[in-house]
Protein backbone atom coordinates (compact mmCIF):
# COMPACT_ATOMS: atom_id res chain seq x y z
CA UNK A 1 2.32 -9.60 -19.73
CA UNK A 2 -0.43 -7.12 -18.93
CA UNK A 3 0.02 -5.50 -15.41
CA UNK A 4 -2.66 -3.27 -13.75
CA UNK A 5 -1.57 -0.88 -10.51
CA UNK A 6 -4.67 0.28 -8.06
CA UNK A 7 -2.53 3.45 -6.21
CA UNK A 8 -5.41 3.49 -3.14
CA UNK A 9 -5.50 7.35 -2.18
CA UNK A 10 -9.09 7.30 -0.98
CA UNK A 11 -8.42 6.87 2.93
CA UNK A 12 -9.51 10.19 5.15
CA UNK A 13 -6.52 10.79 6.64
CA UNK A 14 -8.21 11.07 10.07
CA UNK A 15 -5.04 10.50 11.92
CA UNK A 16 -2.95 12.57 9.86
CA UNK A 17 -4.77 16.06 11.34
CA UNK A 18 -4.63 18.11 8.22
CA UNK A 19 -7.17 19.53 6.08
CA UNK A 20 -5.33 19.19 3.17
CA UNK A 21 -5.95 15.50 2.07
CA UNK A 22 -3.07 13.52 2.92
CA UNK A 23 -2.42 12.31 -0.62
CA UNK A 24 -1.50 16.09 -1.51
CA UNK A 25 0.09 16.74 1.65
CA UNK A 26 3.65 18.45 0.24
CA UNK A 27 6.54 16.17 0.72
CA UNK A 28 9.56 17.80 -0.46
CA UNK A 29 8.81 19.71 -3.52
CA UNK A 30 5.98 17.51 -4.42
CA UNK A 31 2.34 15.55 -2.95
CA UNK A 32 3.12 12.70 -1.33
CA UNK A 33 0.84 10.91 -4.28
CA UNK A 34 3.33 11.77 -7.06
CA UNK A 35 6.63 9.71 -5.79
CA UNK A 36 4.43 6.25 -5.94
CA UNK A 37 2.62 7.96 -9.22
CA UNK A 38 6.06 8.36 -10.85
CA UNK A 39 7.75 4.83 -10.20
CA UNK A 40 4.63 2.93 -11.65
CA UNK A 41 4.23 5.61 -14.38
CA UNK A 42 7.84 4.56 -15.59
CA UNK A 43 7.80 0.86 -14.58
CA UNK A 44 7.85 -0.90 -18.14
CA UNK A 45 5.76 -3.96 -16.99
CA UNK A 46 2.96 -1.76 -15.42
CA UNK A 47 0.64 -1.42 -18.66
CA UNK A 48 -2.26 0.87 -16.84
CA UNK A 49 -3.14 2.34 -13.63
CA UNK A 50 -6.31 3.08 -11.54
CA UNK A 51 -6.47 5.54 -8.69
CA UNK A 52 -9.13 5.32 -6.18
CA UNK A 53 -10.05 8.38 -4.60
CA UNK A 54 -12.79 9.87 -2.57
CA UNK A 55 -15.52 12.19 -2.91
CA UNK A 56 -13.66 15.09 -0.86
CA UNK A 57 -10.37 14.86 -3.01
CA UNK A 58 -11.90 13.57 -6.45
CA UNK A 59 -11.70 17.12 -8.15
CA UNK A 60 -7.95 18.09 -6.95
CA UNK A 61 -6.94 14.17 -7.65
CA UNK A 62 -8.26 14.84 -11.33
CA UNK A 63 -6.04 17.95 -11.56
CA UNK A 64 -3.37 16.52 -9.93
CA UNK A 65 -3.39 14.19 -12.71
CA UNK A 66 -3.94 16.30 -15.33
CA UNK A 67 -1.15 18.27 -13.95
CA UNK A 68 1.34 15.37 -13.97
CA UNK A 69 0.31 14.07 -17.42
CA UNK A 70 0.26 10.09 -15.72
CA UNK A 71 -0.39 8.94 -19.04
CA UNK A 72 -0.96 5.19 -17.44
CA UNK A 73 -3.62 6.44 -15.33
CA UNK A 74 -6.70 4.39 -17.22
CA UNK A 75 -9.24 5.85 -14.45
CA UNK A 76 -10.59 7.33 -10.73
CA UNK A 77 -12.74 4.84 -8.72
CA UNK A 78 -14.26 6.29 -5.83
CA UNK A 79 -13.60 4.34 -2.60
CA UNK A 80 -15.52 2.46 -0.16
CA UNK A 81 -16.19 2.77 3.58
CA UNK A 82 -12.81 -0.29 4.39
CA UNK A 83 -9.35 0.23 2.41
CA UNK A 84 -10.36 -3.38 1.30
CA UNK A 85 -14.01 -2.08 -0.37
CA UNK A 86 -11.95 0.36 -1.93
CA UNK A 87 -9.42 -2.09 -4.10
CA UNK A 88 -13.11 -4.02 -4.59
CA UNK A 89 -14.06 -1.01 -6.61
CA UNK A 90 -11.08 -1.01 -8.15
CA UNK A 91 -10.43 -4.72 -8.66
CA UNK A 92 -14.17 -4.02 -10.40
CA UNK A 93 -12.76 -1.89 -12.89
CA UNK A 94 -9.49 -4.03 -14.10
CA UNK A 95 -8.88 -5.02 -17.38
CA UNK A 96 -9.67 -8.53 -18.33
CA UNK A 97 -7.00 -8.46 -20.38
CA UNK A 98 -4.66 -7.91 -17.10
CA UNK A 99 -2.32 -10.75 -15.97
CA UNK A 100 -1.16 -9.97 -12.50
CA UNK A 101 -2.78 -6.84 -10.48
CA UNK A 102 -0.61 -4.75 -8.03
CA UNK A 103 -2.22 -2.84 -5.33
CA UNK A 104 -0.17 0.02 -3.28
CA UNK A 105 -0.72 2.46 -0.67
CA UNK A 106 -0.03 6.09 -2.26
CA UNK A 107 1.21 6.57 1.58
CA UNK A 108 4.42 4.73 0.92
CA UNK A 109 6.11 7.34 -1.36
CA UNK A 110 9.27 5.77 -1.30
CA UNK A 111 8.98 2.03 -3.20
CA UNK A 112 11.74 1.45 -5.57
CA UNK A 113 11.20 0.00 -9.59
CA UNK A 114 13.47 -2.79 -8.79
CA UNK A 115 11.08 -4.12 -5.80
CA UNK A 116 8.16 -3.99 -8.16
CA UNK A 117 9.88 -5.82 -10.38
CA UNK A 118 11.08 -9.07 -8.01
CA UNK A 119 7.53 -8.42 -6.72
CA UNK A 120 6.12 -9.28 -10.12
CA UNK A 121 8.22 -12.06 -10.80
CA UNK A 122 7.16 -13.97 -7.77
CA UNK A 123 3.77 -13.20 -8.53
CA UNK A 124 3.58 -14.93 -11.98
CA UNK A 125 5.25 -17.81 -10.56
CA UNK A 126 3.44 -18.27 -7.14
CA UNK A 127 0.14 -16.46 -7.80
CA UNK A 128 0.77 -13.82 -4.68
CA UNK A 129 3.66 -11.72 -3.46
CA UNK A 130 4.11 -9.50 -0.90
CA UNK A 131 6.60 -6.74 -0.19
CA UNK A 132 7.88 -6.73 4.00
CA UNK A 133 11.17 -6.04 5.99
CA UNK A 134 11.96 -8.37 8.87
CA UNK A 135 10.60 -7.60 12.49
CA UNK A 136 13.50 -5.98 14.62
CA UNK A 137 11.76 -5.09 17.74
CA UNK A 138 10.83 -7.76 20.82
CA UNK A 139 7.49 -9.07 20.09
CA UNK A 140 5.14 -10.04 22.68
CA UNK A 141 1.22 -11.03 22.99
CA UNK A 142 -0.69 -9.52 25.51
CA UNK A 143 -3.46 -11.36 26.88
CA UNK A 144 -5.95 -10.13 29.88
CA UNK A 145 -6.54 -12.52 33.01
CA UNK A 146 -10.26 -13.69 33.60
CA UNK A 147 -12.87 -11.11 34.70
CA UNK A 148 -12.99 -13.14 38.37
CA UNK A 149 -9.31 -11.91 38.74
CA UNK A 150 -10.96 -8.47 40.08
CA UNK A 151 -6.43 -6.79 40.71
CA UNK A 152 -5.26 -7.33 37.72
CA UNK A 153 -8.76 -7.12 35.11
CA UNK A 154 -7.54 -3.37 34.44
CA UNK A 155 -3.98 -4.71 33.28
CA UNK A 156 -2.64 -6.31 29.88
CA UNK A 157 -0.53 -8.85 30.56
CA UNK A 158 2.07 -10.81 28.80
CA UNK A 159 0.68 -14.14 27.14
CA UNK A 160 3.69 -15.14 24.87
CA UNK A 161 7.12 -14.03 23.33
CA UNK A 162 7.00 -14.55 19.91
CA UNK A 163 9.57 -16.07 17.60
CA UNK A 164 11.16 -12.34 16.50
CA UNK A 165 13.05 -14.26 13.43
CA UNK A 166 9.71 -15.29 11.94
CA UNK A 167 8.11 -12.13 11.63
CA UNK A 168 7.55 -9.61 9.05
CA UNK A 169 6.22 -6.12 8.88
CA UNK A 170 4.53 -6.31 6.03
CA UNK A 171 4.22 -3.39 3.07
CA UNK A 172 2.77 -2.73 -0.47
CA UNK A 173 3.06 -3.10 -2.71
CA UNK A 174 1.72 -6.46 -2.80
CA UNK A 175 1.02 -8.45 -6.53
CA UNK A 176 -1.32 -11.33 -7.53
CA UNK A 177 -2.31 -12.98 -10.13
CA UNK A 178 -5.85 -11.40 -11.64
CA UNK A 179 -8.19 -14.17 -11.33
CA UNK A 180 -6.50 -15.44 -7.76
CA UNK A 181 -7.14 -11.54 -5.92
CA UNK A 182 -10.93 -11.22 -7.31
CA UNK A 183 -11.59 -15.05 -6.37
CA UNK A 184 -10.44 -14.44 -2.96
CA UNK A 185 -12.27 -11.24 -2.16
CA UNK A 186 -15.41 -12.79 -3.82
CA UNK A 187 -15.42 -15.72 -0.93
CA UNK A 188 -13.66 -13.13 1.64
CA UNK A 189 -13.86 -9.56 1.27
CA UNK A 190 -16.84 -8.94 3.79
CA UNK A 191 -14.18 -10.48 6.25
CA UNK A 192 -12.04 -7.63 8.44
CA UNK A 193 -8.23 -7.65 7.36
CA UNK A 194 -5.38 -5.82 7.36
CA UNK A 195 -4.32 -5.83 4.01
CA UNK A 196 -5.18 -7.53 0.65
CA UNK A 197 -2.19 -10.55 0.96
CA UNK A 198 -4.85 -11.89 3.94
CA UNK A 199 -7.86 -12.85 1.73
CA UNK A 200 -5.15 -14.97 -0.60
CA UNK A 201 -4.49 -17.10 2.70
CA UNK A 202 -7.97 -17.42 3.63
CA UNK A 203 -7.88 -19.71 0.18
CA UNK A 204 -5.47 -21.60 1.01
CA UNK A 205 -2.67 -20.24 -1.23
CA UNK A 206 0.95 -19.72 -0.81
CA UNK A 207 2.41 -16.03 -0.39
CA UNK A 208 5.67 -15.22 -1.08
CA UNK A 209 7.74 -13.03 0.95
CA UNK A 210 10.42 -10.17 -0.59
CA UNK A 211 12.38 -8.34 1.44
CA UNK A 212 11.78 -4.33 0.85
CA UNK A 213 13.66 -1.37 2.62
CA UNK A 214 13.05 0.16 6.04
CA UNK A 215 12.75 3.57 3.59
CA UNK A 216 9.22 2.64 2.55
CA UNK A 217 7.43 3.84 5.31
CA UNK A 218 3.82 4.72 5.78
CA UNK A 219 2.79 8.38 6.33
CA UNK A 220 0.02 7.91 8.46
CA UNK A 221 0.45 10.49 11.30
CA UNK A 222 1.78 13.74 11.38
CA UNK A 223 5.60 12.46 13.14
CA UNK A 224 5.76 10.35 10.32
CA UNK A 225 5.88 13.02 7.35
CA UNK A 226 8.82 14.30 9.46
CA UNK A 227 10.73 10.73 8.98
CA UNK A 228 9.38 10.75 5.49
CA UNK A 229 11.47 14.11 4.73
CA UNK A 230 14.58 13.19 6.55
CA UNK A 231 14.66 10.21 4.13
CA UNK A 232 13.62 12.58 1.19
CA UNK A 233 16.86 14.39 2.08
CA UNK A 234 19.03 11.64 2.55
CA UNK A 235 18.39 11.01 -1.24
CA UNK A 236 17.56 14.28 -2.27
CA UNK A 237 20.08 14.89 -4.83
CA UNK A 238 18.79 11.61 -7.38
CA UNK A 239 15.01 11.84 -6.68
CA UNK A 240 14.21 15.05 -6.85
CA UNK A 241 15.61 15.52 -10.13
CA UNK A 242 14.00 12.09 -11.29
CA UNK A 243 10.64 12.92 -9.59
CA UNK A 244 10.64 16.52 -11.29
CA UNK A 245 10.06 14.39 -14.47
CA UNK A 246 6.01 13.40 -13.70
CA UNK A 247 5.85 17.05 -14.61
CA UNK A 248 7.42 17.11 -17.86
């Protein structure tokens, strides 16, 4: 089976207040790029890999890679203006060879080898699978009340409690079948979404849920590289000496 992994590192970090691109950002000893680099790097199903970038980071992304010596790294796209027009550059650039594509944020630095691996095995059996941890927090819809309602149009109001045990918070990575994802964001991909696992509904198709760890986090703002290193600690001992080994 012939796996390609798009690692999307071409987002500009606005949020993140740094003007070191967030990709490179040091967590621990390392960039925050290199944890996700190293667990598809090792993963014995992933066969190549193709890292989008962006026109600000290109050059330090190429010698963070040379640096690394990512031997699956097949090529640097440069992204688009929507996460989602960056994996379309990507998707662009798969083999045709490839069976399954997955497609990860290099902002979650802490996804484990085993969830890629139930991850693809859902995938070549369903067509799409999607990496998540159940909601734990009260849910609720806010709605606003009609603009005649001149009190209350400056408040958000409560519309609906939502079911808490049928909700997800969903992560990447997320895997699908090669000829399913560029189908889908063929018909879909000028459509707004979230994340890639959308465009696959918009078709009609089933998704399959696996449960991932509360560890996989997304750096996004500055509080959460603080959470990201408290969890670095926590298993400092086993993956800093396994991470040291993109280097060697």
């Amino acid at each position: 089976m012939y796996i390609t992994a798009i690692l999307l590192a071409a987002g500009k970090g606005q949020r993140f207040k740094s003007r070191i691109p967030k990709p490179l950002v040091k967590l621990g000893e390392y960039p925050i790029i290199n944890y996700s680099l190293k667990v598809l790097n090792r993963h014995s199903l992933v066969k190549d890999i193709i890292l989008v970038v962006n026109s600000a980071n290109e050059k330090a992304m190429l010698a963070l890679v040379k640096k690394s010596c990512c031997k699956k790294i097949s090529c640097l796209v440069l992204g688009g203006a929507r996460r989602q027009d960056s994996v379309f550059n990507a998707l662009k650039k798969v083999n045709a060879a490839s069976d399954l594509v997955l497609i990860h944020d290099s902002a979650r630095p802490f996804v484990k080898a085993e969830e890629i691996s139930v991850l693809i095995t859902r995938a070549k059996r369903f067509g799409a699978a999607i990496l998540g941890v159940p909601v734990k927090a009260t849910i609720k819809e806010g709605t606003r009340l009609s603009a005649g309602n001149t009190q209350a149009k400056c408040c958000l109001f409560v519309k609906e409690t939502l079911k808490r045990e049928n909700l997800w918070e969903i992560q990447t990575p997320q895997v699908f079948d090669h000829d399913l994802i560029i189908r889908a964001y063929q018909r879909f991909g000028r459509i707004d979404v979230t994340d890639d696992a959308a465009l696959i509904e918009k078709l009609g198709k089933r998704v399959v849920l696996v449960s991932g760890s509360s560890d996989n986090i997304k750096i996004t703002a500055p509080g959460d590289l603080i959470i990201a290193e408290a969890i670095l600690r926590s298993k400092a001992q086993s993956m800093i000496k396994t991470y040291r080994e993109i280097y060697e």
